[in-house]
N, C-alpha and C. Protein backbone atom coordinates (compact mmCIF):
# COMPACT_ATOMS: atom_id res chain seq x y z
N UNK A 1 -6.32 -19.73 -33.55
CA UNK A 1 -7.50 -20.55 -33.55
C UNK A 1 -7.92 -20.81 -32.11
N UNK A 2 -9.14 -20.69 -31.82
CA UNK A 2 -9.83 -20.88 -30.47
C UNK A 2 -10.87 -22.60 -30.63
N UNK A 3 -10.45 -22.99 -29.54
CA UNK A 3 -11.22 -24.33 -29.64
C UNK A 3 -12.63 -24.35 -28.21
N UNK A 4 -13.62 -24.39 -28.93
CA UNK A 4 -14.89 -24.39 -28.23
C UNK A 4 -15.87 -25.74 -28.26
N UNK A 5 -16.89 -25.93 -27.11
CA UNK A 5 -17.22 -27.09 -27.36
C UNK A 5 -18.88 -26.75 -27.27
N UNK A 6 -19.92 -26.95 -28.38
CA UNK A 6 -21.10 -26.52 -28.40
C UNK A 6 -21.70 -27.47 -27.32
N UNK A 7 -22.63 -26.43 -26.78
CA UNK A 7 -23.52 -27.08 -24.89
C UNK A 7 -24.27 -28.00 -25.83
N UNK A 8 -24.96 -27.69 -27.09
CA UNK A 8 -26.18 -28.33 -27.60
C UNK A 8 -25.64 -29.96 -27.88
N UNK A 9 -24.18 -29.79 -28.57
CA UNK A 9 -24.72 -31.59 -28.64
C UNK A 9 -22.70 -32.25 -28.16
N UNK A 10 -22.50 -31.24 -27.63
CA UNK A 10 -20.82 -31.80 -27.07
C UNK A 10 -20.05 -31.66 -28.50
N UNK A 11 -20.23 -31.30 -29.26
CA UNK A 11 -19.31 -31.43 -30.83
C UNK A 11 -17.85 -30.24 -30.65
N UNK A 12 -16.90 -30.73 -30.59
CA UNK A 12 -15.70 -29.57 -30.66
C UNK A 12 -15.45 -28.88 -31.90
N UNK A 13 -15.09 -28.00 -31.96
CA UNK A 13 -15.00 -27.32 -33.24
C UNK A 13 -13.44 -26.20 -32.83
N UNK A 14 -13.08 -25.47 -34.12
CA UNK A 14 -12.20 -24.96 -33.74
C UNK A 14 -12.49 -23.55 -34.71
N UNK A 15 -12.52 -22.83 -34.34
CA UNK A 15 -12.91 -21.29 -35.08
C UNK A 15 -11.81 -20.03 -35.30
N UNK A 16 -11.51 -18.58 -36.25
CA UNK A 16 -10.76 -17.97 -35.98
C UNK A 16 -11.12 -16.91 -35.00
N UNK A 17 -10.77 -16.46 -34.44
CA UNK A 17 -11.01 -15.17 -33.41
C UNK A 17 -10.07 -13.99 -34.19
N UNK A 18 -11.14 -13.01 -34.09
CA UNK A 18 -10.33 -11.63 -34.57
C UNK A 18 -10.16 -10.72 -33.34
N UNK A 19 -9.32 -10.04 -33.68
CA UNK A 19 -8.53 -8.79 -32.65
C UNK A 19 -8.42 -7.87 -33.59
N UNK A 20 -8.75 -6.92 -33.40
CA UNK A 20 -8.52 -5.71 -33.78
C UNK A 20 -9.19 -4.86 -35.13
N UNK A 21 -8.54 -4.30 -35.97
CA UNK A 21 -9.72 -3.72 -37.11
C UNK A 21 -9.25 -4.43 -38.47
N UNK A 22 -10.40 -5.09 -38.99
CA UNK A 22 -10.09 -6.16 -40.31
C UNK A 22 -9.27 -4.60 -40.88
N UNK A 23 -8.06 -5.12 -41.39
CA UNK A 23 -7.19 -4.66 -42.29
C UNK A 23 -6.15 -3.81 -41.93
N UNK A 24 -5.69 -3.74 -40.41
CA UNK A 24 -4.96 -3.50 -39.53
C UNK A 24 -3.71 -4.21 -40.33
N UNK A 25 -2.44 -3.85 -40.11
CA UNK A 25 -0.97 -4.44 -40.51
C UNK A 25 -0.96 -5.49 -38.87
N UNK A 26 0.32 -6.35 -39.81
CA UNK A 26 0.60 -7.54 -38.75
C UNK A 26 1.32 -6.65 -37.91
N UNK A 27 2.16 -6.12 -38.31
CA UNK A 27 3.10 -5.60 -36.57
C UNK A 27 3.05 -4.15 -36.68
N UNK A 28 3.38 -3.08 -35.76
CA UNK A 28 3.37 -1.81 -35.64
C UNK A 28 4.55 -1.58 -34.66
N UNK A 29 5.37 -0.60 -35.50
CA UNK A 29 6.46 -0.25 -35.08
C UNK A 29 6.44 1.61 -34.37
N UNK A 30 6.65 1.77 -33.25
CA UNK A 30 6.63 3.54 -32.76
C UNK A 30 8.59 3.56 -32.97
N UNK A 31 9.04 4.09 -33.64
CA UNK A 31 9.96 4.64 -33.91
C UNK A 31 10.99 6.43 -34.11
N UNK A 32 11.60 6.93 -33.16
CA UNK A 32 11.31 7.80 -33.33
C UNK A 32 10.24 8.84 -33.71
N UNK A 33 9.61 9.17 -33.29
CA UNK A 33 8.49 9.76 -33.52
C UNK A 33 7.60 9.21 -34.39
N UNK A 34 7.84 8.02 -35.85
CA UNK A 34 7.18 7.89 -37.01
C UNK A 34 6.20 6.35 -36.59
N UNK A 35 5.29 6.33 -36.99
CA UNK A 35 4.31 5.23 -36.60
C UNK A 35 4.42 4.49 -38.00
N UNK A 36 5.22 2.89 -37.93
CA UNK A 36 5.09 2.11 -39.35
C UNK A 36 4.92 0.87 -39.15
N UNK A 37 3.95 0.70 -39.68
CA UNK A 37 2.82 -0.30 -39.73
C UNK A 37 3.70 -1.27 -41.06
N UNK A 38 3.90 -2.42 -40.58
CA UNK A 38 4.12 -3.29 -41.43
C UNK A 38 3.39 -4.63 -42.04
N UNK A 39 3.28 -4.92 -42.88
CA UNK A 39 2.20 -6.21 -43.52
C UNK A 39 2.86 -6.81 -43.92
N UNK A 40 3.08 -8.16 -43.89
CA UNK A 40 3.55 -9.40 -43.70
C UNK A 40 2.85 -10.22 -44.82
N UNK A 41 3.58 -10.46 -46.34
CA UNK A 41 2.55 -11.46 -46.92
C UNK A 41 4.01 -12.30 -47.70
N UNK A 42 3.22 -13.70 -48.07
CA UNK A 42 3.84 -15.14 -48.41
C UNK A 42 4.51 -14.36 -49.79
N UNK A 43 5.22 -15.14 -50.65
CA UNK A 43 5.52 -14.40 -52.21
C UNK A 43 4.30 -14.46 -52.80
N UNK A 44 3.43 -14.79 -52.83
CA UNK A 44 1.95 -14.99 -53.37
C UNK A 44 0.74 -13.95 -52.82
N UNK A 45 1.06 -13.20 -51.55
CA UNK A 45 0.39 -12.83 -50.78
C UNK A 45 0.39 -11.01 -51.26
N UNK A 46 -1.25 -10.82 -51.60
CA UNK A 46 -1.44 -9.43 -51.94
C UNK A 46 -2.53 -9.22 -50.77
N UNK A 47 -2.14 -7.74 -50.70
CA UNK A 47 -3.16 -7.01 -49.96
C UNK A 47 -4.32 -7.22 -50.66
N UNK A 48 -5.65 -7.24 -49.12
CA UNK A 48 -7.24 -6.83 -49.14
C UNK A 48 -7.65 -5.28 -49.73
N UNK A 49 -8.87 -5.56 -50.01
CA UNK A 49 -8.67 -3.85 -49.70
C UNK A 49 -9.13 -2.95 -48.72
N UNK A 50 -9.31 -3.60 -47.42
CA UNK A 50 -9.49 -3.43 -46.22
C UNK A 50 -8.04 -2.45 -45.79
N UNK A 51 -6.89 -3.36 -46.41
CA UNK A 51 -5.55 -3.04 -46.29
C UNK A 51 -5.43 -1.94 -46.90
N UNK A 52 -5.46 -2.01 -48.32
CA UNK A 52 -4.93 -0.91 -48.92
C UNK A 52 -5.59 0.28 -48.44
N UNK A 53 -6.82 0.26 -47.86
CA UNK A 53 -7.16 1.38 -47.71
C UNK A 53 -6.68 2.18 -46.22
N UNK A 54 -6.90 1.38 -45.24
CA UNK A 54 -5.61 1.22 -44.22
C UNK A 54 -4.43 2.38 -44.84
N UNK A 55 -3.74 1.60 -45.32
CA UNK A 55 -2.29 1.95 -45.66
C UNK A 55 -2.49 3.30 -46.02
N UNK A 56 -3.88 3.79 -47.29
CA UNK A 56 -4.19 4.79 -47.65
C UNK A 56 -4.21 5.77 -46.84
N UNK A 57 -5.15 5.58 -45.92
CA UNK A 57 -5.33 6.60 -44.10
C UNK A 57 -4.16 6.77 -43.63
N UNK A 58 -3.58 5.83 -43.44
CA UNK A 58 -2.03 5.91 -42.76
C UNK A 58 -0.68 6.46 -43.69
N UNK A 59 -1.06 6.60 -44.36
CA UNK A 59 0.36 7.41 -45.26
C UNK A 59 -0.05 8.84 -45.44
N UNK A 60 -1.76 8.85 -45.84
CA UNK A 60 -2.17 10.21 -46.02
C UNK A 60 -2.03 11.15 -44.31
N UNK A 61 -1.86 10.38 -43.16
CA UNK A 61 -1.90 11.01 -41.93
C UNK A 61 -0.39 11.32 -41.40
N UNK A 62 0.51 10.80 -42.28
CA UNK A 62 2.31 10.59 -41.96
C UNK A 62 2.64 9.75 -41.69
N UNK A 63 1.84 8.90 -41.60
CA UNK A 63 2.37 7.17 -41.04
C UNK A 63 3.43 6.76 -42.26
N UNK A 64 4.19 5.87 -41.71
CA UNK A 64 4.73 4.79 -42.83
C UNK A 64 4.37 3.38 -43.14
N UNK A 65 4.29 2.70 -44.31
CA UNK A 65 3.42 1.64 -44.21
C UNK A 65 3.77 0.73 -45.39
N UNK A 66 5.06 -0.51 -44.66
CA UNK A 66 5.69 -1.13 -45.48
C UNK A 66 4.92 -2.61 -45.61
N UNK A 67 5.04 -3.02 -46.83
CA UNK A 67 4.65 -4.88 -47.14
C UNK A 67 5.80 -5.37 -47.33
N UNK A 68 6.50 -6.37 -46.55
CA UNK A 68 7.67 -7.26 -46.79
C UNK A 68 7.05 -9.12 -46.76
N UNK A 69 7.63 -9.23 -47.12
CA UNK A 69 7.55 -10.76 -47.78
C UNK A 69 9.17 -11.91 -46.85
N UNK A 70 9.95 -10.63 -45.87
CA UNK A 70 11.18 -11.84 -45.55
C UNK A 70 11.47 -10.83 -44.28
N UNK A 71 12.04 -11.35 -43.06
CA UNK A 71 12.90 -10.96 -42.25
C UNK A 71 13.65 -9.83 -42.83
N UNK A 72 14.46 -10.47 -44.06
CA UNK A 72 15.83 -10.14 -44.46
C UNK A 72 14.87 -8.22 -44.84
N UNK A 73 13.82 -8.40 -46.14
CA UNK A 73 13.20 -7.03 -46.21
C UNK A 73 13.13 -6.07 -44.90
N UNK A 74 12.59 -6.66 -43.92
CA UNK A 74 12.36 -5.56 -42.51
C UNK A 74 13.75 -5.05 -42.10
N UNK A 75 14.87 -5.99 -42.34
CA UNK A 75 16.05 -5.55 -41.74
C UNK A 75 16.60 -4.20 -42.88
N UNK A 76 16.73 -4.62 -43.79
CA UNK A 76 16.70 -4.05 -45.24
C UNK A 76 16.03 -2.49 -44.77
N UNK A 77 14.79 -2.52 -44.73
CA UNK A 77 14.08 -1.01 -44.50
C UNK A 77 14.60 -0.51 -43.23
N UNK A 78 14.86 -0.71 -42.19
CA UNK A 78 15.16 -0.41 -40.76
C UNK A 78 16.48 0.48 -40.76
N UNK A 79 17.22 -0.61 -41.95
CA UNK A 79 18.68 0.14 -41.48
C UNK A 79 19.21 1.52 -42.39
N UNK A 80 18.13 1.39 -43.83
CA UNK A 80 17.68 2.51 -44.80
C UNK A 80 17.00 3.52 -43.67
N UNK A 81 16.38 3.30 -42.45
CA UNK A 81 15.10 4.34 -42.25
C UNK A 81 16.04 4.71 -40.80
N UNK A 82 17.21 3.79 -40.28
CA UNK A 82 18.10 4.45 -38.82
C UNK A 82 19.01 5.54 -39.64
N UNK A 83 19.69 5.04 -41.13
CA UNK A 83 20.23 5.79 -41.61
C UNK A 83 20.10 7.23 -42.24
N UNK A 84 18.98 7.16 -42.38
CA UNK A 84 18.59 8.77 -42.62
C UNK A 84 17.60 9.09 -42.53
N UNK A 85 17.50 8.86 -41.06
CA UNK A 85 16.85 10.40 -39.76
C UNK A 85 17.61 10.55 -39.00
């Protein structure tokens, strides 16, 4: 959140700022050669379809492109994905 203050009448407000391309994954991993894009959602939390389609481009190009919901999941895939390559 970015906090700005309008010239016209002094009122503060607080707004979101975007970075990057709506439907981009939260973190990106370069791993041995393989590019995996990971998405980050609550137990409630489903992909846009900004995302899915994302994910679509990126799996159809060789990318990998995981949704975890816990720490414990990322560790989970990492040590599946050191173990066999």
């Amino acid at each position: 959140m970015s906090e700005y203050t309008r010239k016209s009448d002094g009122v503060t407000k607080k707004r979101m700022i975007r970075f990057g391309t709506k439907g981009a994954s939260d973190i990106v991993v370069v791993a041995l050669g393989y590019y995996i894009a990971i998405e980050v959602k609550d137990h409630k939390g489903v992909q846009d379809e900004a995302q899915v389609e994302i994910q679509r481009a990126l799996e159809h190009a060789g990318g990998r492109y995981i949704l975890v919901r816990s720490r414990e999941e990322v560790e989970k895939y990492f040590k599946a994905f050191f173990n066999n390559t």
